[in-house]
C-alpha atoms as a PDB file:
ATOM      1  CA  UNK A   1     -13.229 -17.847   1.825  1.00  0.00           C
ATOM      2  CA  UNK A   2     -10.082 -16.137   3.248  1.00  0.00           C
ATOM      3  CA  UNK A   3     -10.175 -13.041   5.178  1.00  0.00           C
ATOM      4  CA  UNK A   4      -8.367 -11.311   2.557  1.00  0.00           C
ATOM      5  CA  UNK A   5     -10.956 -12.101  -0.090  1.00  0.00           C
ATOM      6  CA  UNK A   6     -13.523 -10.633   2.388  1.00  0.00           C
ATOM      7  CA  UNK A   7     -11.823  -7.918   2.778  1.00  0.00           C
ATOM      8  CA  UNK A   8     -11.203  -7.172  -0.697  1.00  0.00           C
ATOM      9  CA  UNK A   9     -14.998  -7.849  -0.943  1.00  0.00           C
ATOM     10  CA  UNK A  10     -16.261  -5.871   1.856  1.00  0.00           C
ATOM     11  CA  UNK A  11     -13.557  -3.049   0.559  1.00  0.00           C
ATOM     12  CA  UNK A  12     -14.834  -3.029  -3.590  1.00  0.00           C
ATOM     13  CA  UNK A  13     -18.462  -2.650  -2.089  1.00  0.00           C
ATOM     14  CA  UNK A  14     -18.015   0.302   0.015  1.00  0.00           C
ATOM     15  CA  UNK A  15     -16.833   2.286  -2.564  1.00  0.00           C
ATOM     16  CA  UNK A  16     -19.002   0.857  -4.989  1.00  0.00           C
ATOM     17  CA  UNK A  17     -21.880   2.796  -2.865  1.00  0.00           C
ATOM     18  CA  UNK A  18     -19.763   5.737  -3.114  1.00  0.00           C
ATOM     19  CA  UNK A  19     -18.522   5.937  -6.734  1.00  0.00           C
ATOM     20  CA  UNK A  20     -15.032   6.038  -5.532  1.00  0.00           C
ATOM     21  CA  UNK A  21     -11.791   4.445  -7.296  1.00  0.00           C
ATOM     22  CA  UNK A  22      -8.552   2.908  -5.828  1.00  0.00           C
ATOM     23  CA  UNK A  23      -4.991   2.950  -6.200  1.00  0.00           C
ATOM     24  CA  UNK A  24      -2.501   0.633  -4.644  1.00  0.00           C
ATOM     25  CA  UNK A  25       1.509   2.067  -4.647  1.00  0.00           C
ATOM     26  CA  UNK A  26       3.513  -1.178  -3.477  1.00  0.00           C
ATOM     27  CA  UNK A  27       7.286  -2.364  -2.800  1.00  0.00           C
ATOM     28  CA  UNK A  28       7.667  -5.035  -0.865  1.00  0.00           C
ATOM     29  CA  UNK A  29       3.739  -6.365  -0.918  1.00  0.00           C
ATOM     30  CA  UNK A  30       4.688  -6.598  -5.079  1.00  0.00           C
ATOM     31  CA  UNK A  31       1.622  -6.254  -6.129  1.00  0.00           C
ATOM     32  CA  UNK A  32      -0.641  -8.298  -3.780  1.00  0.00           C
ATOM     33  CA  UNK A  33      -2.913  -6.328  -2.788  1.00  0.00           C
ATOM     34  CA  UNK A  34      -3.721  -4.673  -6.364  1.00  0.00           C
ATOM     35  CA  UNK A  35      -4.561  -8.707  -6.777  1.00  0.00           C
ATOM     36  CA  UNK A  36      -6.477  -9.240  -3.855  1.00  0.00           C
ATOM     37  CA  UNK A  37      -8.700  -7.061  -5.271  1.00  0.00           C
ATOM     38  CA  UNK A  38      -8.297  -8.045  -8.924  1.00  0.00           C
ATOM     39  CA  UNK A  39      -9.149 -11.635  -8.225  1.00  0.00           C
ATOM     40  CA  UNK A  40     -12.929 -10.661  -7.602  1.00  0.00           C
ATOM     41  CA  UNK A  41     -15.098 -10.243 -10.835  1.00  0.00           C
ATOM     42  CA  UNK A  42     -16.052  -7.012 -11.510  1.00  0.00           C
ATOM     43  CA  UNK A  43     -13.443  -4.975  -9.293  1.00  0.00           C
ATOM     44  CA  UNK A  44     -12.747  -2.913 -12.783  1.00  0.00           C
ATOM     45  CA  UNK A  45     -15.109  -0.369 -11.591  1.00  0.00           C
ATOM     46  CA  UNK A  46     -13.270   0.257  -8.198  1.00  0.00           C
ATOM     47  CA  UNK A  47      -9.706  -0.455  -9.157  1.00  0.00           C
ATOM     48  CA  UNK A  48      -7.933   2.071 -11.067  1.00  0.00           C
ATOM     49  CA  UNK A  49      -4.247   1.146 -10.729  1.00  0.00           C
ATOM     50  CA  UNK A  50      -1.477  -0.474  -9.260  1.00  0.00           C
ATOM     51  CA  UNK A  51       1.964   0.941  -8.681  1.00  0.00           C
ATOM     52  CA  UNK A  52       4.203  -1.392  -7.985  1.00  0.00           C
ATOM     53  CA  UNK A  53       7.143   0.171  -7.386  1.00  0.00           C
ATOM     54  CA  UNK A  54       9.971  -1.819  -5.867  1.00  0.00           C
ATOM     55  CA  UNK A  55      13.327   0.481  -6.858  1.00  0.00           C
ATOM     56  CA  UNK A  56      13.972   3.363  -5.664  1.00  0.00           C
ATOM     57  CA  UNK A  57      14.176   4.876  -9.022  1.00  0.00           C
ATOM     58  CA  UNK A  58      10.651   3.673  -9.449  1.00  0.00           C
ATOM     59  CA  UNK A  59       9.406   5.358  -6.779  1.00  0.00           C
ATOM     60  CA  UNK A  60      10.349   8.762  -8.190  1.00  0.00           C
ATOM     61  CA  UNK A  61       9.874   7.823 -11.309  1.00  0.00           C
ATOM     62  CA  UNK A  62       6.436   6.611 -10.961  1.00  0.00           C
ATOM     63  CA  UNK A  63       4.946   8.051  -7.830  1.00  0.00           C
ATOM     64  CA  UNK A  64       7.057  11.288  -7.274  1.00  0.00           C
ATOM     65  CA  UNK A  65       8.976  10.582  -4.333  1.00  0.00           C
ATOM     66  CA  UNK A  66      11.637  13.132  -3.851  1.00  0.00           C
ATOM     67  CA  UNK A  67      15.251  11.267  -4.379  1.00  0.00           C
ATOM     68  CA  UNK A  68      16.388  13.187  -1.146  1.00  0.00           C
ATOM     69  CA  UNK A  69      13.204  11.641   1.166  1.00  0.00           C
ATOM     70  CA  UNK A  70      14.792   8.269   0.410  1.00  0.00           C
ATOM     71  CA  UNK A  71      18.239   9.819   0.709  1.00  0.00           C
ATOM     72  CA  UNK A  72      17.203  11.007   4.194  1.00  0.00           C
ATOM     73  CA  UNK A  73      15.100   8.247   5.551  1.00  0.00           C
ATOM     74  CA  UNK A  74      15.335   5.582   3.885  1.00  0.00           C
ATOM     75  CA  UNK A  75      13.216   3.535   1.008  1.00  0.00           C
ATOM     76  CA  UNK A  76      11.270   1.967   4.589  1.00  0.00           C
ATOM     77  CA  UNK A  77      10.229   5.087   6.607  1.00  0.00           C
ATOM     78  CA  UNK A  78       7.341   6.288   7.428  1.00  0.00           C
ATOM     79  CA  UNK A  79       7.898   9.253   5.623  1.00  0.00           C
ATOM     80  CA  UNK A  80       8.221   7.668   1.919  1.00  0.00           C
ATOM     81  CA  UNK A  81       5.158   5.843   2.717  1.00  0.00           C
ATOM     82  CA  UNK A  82       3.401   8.853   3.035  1.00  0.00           C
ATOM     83  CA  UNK A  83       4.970  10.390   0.081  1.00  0.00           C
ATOM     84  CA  UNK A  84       4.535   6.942  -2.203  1.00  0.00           C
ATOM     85  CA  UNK A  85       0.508   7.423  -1.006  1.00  0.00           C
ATOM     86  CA  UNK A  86       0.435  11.273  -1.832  1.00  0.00           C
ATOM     87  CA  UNK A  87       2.087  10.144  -4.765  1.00  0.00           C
ATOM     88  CA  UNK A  88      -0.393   7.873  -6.117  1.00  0.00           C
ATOM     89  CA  UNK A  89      -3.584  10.294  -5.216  1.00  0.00           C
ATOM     90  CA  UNK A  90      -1.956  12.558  -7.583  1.00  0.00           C
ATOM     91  CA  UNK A  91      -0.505  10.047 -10.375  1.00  0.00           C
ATOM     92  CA  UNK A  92      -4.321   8.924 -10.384  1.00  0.00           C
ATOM     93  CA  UNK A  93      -7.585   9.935 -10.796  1.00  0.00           C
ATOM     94  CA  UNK A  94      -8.509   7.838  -7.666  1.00  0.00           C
ATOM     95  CA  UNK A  95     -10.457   8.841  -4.208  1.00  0.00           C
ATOM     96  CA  UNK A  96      -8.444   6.407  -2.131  1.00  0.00           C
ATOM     97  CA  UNK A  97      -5.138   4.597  -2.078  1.00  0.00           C
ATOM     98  CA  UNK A  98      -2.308   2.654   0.183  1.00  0.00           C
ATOM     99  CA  UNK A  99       0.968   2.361  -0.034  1.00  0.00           C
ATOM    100  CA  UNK A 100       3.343  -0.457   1.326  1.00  0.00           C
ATOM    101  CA  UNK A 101       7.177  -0.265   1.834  1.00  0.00           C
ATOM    102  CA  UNK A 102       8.955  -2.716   4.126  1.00  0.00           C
ATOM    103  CA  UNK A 103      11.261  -5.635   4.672  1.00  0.00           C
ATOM    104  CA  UNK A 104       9.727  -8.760   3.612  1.00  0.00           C
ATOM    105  CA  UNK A 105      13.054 -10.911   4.469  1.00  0.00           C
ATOM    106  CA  UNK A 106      14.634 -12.974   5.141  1.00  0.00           C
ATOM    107  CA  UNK A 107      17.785 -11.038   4.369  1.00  0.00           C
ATOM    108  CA  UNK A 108      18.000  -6.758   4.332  1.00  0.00           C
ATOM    109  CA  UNK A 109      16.961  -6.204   8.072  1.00  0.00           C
ATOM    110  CA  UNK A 110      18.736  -4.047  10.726  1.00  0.00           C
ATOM    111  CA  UNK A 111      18.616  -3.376  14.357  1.00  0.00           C
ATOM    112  CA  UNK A 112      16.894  -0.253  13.375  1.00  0.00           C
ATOM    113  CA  UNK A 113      15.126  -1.568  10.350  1.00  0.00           C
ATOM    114  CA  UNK A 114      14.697  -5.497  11.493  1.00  0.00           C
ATOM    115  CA  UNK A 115      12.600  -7.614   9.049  1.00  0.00           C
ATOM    116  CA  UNK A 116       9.408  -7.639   9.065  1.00  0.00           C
ATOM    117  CA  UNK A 117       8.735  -3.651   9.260  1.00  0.00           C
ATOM    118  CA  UNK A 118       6.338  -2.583   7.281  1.00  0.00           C
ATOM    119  CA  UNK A 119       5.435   1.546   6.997  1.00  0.00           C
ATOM    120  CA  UNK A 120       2.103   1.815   5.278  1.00  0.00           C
ATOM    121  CA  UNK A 121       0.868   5.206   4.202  1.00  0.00           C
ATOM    122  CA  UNK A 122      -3.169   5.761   3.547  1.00  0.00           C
ATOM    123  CA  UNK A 123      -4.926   8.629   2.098  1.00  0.00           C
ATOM    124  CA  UNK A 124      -8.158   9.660   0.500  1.00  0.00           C
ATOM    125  CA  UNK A 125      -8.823  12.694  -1.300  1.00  0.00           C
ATOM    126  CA  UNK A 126      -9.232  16.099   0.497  1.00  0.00           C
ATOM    127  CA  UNK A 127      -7.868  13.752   3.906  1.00  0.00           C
ATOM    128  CA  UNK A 128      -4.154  14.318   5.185  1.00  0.00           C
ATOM    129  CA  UNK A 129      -2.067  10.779   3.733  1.00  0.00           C
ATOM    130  CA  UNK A 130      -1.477   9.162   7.449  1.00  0.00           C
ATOM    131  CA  UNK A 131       1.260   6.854   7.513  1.00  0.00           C
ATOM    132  CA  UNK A 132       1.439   3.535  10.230  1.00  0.00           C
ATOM    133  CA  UNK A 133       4.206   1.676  11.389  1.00  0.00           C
ATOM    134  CA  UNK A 134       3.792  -2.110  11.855  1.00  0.00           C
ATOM    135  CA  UNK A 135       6.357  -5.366  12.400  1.00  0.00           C
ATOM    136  CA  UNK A 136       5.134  -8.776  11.447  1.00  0.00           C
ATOM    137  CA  UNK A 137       6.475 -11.672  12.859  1.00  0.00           C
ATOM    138  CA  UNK A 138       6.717 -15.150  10.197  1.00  0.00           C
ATOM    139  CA  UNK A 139       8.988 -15.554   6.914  1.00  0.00           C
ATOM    140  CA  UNK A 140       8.674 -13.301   3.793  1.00  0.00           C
ATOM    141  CA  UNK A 141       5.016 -15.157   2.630  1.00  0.00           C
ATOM    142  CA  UNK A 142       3.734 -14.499   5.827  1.00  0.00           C
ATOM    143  CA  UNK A 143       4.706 -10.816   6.393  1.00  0.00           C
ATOM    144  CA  UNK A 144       3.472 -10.004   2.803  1.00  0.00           C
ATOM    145  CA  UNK A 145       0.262 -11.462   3.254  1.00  0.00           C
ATOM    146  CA  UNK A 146      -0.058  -9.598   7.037  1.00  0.00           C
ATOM    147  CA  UNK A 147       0.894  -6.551   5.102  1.00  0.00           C
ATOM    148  CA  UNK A 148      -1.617  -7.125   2.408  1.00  0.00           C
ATOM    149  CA  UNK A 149      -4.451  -7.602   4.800  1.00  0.00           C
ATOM    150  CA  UNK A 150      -3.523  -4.674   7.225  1.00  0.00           C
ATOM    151  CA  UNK A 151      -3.439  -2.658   3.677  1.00  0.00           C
ATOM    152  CA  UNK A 152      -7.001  -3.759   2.852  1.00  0.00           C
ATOM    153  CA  UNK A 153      -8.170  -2.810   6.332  1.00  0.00           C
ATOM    154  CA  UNK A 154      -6.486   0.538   5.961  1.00  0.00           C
ATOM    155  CA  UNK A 155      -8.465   1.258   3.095  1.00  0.00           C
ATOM    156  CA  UNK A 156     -11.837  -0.004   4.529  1.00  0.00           C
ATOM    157  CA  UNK A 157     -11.300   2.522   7.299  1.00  0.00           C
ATOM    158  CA  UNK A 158     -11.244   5.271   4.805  1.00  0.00           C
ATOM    159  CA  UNK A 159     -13.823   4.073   3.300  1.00  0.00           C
ATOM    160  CA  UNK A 160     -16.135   4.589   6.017  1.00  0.00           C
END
């Protein structure tokens, strides 16, 4: 069994015990972790909803983001990860969620942006959305599946 499956596992029966429902809003994870957890039989009474929102459009469209966050910071900042994750608490009736906006590569990197930075923004309901700021080292498979895991464990820690 892979550690993401566990985590998925580990993550579906915490808030099992709790009643609670999740929401993923992802760009450059596409999906991945909404499917981590969708793999395991049974997740339909956790899992709510996946955004997947890889435009910028999409993430105003879909999750709210203000046009002029994105402007400002950029689609990968800290700050639209925290807005994409505010965004999908209130786009869904859902007690946790996670969002994901990076560069997966192997192109689209900067000196400021280089690829494999990842923002990931985490809230729960009644909690203030925190946002984290990680860089993953390996091509685009490898930093999508790093950011899928860290994603997981984000939401096991406000889980518990």
């Amino acid at each position: 069994m892979t550690e993401t499956r566990t985590l998925a596992e580990t993550l579906l029966d915490l808030c099992r015990r709790r009643g609670w429902k999740v929401a993923t809003a992802e760009s450059c994870t596409g999906g991945t972790i909404v499917a981590a957890l969708t793999d395991i039989a049974g997740s339909s009474d956790v899992v709510e909803r996946g955004f997947v929102t890889y435009s910028n459009e999409a993430k105003t469209d879909l999750l709210g983001v203000p046009a002029a966050l994105i402007a400002q910071h950029g689609a990968v900042s800290a700050e639209v990860a925290k807005a994409m994750a505010a965004g999908a608490l209130s786009h869904a009736p859902v007690d946790l969620t996670v969002s994901v906006t990076g560069i997966a590569g192997p192109g689209g990197g900067s000196a400021e942006k280089p690829v494999g930075l990842v923002y990931f923004g985490a809230g729960r309901q009644g909690i203030v959305v925190r946002a984290e700021r990680q860089i993953f080292s390996g091509d685009r498979d490898q930093v999508r599946a790093l950011a899928t895991k860290r994603a997981l464990e984000l939401l096991i820690e406000l889980a518990t």
